[in-house]
PDB file of N, CA and C in Angstrom:
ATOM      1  N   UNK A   1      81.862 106.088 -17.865  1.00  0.00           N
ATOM      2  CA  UNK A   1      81.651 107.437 -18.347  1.00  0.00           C
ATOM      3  C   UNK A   1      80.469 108.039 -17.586  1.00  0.00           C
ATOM      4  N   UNK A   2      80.995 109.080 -17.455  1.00  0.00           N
ATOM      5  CA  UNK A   2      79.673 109.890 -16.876  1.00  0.00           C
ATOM      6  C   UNK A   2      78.493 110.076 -17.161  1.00  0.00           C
ATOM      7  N   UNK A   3      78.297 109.961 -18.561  1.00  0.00           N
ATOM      8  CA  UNK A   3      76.367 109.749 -19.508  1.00  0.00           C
ATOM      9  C   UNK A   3      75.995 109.109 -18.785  1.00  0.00           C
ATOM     10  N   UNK A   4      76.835 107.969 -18.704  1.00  0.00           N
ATOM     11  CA  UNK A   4      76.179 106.393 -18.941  1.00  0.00           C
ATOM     12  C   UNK A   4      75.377 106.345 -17.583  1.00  0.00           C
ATOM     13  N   UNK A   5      76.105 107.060 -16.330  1.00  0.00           N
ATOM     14  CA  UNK A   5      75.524 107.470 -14.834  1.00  0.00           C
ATOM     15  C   UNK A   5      74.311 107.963 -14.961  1.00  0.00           C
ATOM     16  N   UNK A   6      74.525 109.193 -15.323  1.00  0.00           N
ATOM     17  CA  UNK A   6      73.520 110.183 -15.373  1.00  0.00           C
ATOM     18  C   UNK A   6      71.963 109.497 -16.829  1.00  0.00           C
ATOM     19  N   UNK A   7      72.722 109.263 -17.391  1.00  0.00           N
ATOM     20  CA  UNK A   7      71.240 107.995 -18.148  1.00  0.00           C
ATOM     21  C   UNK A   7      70.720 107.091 -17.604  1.00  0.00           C
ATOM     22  N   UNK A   8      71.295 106.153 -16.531  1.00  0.00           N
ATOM     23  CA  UNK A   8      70.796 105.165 -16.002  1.00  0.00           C
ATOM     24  C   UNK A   8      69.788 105.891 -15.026  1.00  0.00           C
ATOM     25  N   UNK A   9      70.364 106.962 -14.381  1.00  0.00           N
ATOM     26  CA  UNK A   9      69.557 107.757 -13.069  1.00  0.00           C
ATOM     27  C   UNK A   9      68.734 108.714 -13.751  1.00  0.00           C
ATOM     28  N   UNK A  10      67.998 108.724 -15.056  1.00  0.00           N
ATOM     29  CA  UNK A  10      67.128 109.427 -15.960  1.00  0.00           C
ATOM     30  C   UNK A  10      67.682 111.140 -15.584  1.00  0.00           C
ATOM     31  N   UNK A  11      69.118 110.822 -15.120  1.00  0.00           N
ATOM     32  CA  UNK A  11      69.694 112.852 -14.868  1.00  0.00           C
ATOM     33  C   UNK A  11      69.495 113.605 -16.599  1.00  0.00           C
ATOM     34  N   UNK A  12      69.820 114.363 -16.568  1.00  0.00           N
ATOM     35  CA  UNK A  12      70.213 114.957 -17.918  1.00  0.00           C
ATOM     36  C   UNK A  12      71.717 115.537 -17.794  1.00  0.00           C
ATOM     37  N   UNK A  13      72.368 115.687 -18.703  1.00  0.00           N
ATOM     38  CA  UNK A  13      73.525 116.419 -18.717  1.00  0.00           C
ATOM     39  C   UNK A  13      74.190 117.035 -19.919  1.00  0.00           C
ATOM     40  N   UNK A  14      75.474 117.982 -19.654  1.00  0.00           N
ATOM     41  CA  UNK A  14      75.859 118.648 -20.387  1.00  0.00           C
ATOM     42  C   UNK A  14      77.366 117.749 -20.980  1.00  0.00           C
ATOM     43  N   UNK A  15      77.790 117.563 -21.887  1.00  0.00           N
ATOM     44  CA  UNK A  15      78.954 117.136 -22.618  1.00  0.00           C
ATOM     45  C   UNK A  15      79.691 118.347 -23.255  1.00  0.00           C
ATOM     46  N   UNK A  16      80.530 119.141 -22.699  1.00  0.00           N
ATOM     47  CA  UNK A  16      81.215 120.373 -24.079  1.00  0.00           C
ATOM     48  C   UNK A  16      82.221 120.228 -24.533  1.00  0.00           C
ATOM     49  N   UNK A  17      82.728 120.744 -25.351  1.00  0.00           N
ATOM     50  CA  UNK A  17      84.221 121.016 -26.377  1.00  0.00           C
ATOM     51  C   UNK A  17      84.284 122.313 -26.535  1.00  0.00           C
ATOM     52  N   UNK A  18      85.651 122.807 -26.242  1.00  0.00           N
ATOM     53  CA  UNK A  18      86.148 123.754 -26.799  1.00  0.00           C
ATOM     54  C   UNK A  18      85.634 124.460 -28.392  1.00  0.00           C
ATOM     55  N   UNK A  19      85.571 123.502 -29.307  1.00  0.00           N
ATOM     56  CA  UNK A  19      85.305 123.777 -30.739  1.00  0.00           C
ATOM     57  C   UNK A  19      83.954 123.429 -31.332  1.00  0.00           C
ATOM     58  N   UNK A  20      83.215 123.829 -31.894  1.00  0.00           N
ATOM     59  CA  UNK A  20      82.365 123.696 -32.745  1.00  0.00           C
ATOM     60  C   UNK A  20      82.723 122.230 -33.777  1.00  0.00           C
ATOM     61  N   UNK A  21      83.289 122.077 -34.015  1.00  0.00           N
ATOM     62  CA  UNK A  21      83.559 120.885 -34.825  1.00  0.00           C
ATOM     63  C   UNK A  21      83.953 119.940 -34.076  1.00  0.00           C
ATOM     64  N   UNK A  22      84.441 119.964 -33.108  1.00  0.00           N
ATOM     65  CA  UNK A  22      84.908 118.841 -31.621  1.00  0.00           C
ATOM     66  C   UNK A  22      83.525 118.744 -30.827  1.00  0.00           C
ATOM     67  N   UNK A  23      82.106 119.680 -31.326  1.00  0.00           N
ATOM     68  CA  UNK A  23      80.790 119.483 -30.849  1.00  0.00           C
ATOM     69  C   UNK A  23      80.394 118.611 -31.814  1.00  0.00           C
ATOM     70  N   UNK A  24      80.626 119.156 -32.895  1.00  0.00           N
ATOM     71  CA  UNK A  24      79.657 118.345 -33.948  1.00  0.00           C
ATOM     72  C   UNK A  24      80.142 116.742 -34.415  1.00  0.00           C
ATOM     73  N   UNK A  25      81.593 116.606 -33.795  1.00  0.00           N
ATOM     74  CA  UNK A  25      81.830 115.289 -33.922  1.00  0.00           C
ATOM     75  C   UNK A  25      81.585 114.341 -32.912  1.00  0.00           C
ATOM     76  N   UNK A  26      81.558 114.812 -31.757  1.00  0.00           N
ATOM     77  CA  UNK A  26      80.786 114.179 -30.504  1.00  0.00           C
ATOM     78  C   UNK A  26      79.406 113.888 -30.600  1.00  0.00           C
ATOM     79  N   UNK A  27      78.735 115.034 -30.699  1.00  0.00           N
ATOM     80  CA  UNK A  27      77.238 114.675 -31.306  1.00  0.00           C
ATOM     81  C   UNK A  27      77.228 113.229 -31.783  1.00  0.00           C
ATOM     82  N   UNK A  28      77.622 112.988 -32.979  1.00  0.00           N
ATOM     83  CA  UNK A  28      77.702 112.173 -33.714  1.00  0.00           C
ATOM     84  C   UNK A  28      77.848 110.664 -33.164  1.00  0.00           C
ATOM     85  N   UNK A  29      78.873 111.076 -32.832  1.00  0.00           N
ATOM     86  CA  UNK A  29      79.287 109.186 -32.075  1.00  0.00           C
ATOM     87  C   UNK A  29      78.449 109.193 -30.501  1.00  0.00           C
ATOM     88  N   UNK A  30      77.780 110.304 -30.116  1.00  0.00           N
ATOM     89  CA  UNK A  30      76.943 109.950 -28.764  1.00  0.00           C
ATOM     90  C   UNK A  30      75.664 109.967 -29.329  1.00  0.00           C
ATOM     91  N   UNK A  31      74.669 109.718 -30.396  1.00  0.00           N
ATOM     92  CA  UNK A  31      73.827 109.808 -30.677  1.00  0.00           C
ATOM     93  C   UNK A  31      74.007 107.859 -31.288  1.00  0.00           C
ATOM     94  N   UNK A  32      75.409 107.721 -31.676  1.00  0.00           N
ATOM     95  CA  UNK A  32      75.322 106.113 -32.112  1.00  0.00           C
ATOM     96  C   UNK A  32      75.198 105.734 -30.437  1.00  0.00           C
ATOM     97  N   UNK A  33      75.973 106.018 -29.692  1.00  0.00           N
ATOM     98  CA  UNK A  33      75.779 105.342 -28.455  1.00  0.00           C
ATOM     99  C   UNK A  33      74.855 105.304 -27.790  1.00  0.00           C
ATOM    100  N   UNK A  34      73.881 106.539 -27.961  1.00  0.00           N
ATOM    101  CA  UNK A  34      72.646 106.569 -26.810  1.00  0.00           C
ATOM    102  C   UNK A  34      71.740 106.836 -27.329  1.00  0.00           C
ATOM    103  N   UNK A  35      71.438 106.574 -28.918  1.00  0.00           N
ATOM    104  CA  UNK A  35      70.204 107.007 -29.713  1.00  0.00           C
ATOM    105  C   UNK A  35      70.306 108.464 -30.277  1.00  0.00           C
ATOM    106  N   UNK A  36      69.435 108.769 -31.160  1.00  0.00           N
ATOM    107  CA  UNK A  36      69.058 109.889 -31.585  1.00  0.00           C
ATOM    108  C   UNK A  36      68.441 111.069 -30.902  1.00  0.00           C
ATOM    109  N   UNK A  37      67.216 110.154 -30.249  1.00  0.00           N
ATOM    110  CA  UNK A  37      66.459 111.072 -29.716  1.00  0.00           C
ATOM    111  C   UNK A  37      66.916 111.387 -28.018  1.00  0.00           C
ATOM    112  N   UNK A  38      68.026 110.716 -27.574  1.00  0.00           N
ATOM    113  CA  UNK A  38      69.028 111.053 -26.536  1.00  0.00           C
ATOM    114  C   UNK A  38      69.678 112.582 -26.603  1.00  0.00           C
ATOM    115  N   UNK A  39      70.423 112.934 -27.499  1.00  0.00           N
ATOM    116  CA  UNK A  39      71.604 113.516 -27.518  1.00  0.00           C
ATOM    117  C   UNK A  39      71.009 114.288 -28.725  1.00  0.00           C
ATOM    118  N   UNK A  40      71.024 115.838 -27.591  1.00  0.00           N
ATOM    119  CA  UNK A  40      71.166 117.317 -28.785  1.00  0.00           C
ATOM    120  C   UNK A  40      72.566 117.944 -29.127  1.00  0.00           C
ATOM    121  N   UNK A  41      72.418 118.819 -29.635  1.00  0.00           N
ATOM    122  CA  UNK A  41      73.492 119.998 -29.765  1.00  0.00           C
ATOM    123  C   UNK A  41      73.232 120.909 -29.913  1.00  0.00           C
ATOM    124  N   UNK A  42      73.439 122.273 -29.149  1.00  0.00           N
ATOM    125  CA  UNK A  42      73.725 123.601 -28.696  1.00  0.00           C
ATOM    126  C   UNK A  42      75.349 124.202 -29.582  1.00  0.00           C
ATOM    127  N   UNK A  43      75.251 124.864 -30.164  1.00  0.00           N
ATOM    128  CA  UNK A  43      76.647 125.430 -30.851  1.00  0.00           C
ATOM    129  C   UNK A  43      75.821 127.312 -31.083  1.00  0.00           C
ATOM    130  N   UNK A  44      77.445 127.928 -31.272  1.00  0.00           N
ATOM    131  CA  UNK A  44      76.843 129.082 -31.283  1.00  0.00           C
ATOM    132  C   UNK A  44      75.631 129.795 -32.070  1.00  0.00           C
ATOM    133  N   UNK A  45      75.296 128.888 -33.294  1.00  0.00           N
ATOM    134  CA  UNK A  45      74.489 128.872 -34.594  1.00  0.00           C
ATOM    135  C   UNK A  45      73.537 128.008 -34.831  1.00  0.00           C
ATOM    136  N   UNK A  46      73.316 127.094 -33.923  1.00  0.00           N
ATOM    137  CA  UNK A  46      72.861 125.841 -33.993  1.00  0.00           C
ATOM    138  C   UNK A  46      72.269 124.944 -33.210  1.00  0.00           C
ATOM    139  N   UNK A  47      70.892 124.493 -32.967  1.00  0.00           N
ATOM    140  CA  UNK A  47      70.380 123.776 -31.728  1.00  0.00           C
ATOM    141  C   UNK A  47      69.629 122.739 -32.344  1.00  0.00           C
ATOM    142  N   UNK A  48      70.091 121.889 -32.095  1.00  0.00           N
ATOM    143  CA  UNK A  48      68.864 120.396 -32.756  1.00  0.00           C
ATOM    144  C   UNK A  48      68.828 119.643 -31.328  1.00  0.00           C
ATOM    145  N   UNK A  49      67.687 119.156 -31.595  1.00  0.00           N
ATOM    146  CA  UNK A  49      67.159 118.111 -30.681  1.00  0.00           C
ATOM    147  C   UNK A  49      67.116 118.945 -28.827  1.00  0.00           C
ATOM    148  N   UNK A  50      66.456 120.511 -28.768  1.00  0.00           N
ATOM    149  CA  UNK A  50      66.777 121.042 -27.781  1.00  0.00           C
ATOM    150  C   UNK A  50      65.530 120.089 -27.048  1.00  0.00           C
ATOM    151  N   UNK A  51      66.333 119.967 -25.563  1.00  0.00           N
ATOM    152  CA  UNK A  51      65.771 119.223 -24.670  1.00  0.00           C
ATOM    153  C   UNK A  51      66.002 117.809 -24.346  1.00  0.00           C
ATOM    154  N   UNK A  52      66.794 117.355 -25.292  1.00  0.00           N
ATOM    155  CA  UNK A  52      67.366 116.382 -25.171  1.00  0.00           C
ATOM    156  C   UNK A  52      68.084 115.680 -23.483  1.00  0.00           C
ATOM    157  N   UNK A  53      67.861 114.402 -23.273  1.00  0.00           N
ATOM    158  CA  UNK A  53      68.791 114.620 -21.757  1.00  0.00           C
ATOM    159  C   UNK A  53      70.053 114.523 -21.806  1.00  0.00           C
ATOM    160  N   UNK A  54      70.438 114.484 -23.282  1.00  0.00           N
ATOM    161  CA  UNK A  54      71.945 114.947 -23.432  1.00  0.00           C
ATOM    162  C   UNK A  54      73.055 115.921 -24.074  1.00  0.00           C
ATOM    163  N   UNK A  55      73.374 117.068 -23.726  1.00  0.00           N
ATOM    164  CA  UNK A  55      73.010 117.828 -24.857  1.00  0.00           C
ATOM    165  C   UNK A  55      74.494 118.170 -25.143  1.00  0.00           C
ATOM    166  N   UNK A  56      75.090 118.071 -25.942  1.00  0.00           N
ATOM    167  CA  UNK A  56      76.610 118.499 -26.250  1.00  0.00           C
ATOM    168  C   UNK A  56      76.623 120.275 -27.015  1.00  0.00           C
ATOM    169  N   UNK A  57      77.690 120.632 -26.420  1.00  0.00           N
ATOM    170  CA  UNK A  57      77.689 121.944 -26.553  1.00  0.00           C
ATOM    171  C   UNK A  57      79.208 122.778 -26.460  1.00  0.00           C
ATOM    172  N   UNK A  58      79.621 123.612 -26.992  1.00  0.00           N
ATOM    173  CA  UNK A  58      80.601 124.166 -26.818  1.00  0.00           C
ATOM    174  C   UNK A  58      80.723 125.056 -25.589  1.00  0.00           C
ATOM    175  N   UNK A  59      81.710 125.237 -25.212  1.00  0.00           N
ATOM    176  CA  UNK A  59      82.226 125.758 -23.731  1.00  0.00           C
ATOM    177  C   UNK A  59      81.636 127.538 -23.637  1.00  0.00           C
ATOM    178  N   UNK A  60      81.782 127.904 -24.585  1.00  0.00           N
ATOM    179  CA  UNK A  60      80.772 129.667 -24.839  1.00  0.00           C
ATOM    180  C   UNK A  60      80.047 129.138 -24.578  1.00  0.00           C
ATOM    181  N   UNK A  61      79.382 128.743 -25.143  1.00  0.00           N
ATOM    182  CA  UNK A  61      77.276 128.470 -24.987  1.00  0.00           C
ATOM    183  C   UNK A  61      77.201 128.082 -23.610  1.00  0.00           C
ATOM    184  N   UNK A  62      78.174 126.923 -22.977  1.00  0.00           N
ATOM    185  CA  UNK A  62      77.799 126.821 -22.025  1.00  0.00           C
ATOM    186  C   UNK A  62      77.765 127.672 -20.584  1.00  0.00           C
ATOM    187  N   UNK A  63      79.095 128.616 -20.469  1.00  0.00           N
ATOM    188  CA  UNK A  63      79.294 129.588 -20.390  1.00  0.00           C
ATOM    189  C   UNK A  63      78.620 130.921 -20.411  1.00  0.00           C
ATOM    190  N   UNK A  64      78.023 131.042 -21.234  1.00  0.00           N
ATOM    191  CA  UNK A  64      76.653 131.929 -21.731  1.00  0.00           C
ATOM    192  C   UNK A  64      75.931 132.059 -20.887  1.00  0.00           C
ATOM    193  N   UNK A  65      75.571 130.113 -20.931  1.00  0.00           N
ATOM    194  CA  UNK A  65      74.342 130.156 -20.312  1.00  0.00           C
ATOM    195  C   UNK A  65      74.158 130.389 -18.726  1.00  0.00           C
ATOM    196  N   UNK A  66      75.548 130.151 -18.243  1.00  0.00           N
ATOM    197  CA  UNK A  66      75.904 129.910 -16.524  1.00  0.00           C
ATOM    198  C   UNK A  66      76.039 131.594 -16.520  1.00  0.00           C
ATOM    199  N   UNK A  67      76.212 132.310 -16.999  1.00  0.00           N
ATOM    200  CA  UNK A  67      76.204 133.792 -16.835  1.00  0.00           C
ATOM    201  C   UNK A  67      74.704 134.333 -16.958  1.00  0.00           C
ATOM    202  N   UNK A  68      73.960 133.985 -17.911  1.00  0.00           N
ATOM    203  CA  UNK A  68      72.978 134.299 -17.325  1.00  0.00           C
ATOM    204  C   UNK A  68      71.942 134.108 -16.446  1.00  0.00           C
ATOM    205  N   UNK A  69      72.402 132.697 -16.315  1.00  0.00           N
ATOM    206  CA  UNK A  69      71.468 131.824 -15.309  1.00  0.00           C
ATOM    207  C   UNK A  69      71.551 133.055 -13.468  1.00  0.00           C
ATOM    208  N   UNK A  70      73.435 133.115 -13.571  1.00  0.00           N
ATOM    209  CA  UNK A  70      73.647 133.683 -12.523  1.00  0.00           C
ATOM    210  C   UNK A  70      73.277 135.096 -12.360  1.00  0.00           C
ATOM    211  N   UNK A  71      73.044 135.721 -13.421  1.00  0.00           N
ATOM    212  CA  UNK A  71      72.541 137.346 -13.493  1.00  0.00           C
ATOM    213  C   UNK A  71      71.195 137.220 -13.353  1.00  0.00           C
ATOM    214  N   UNK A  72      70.231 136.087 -13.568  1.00  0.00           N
ATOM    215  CA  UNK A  72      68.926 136.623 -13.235  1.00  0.00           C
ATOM    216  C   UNK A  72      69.073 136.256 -11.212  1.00  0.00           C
ATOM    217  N   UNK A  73      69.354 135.111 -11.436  1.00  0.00           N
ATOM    218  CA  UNK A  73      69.749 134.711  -9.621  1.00  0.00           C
ATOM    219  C   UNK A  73      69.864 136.024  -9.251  1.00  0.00           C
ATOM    220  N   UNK A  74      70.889 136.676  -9.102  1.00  0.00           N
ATOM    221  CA  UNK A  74      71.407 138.139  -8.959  1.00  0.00           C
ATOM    222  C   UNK A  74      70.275 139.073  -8.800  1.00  0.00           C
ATOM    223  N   UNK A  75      69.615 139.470  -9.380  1.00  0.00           N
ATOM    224  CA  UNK A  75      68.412 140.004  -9.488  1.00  0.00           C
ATOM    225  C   UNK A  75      67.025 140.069  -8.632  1.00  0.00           C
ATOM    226  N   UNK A  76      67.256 138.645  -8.738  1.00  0.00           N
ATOM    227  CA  UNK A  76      66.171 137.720  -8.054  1.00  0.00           C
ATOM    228  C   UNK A  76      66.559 138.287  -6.387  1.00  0.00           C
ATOM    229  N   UNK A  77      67.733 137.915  -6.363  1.00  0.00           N
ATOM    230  CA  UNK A  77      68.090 138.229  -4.666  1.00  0.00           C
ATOM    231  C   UNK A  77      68.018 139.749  -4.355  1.00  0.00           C
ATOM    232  N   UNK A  78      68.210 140.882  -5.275  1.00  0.00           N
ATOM    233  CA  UNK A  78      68.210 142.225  -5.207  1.00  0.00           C
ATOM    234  C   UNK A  78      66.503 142.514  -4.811  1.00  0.00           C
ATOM    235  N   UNK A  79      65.453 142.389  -5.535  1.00  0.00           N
ATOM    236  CA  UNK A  79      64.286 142.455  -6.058  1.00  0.00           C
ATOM    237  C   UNK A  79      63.538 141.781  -4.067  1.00  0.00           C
ATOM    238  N   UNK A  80      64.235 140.843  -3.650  1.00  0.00           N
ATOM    239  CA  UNK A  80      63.704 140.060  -2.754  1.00  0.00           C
ATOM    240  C   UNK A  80      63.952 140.968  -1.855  1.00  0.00           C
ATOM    241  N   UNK A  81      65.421 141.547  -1.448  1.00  0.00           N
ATOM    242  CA  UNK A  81      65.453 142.475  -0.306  1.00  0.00           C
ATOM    243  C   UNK A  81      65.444 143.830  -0.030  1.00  0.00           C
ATOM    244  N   UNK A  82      64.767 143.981  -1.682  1.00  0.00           N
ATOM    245  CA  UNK A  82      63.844 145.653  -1.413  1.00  0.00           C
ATOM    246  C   UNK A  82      62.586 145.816  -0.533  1.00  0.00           C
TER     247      UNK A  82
END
């Protein structure tokens, strides 16, 4: 599995589901597998353990976040070649 990579190589990563409840049940059984203080969750309402190096999340949020990540980028490059 891919965690198990990215844990050994101290990476962090993202795990998502389609559903909010297909988050919150993953959570669950990856927090038995890799500890507590491993594995957060991000949901549209909901963030525990932010910063975690593992963070499970639904496909919006993640989504969300790659849109805005790319709109400040965007910006960033506008702002540079004024």
């Amino acid at each position: 599995m891919a965690l198990y990579h990215a844990r050994s190589q101290n990476l962090r990563a993202i795990y998502t589901t389609p559903l909010k409840a297909l988050s919150n049940q993953k959570f669950v059984e990856l927090r038995k597998l890799f500890g507590a203080e491993a594995v957060g969750l991000s949901t549209g309402d909901m963030c525990l353990n932010r910063g975690a190096p593992i963070t499970v999340m639904t496909t919006e949020v993640y989504r969300n976040m790659a849109w805005r990540a790319s709109y400040k980028d965007e910006n960033k490059n506008e702002s540079e070649n004024d």
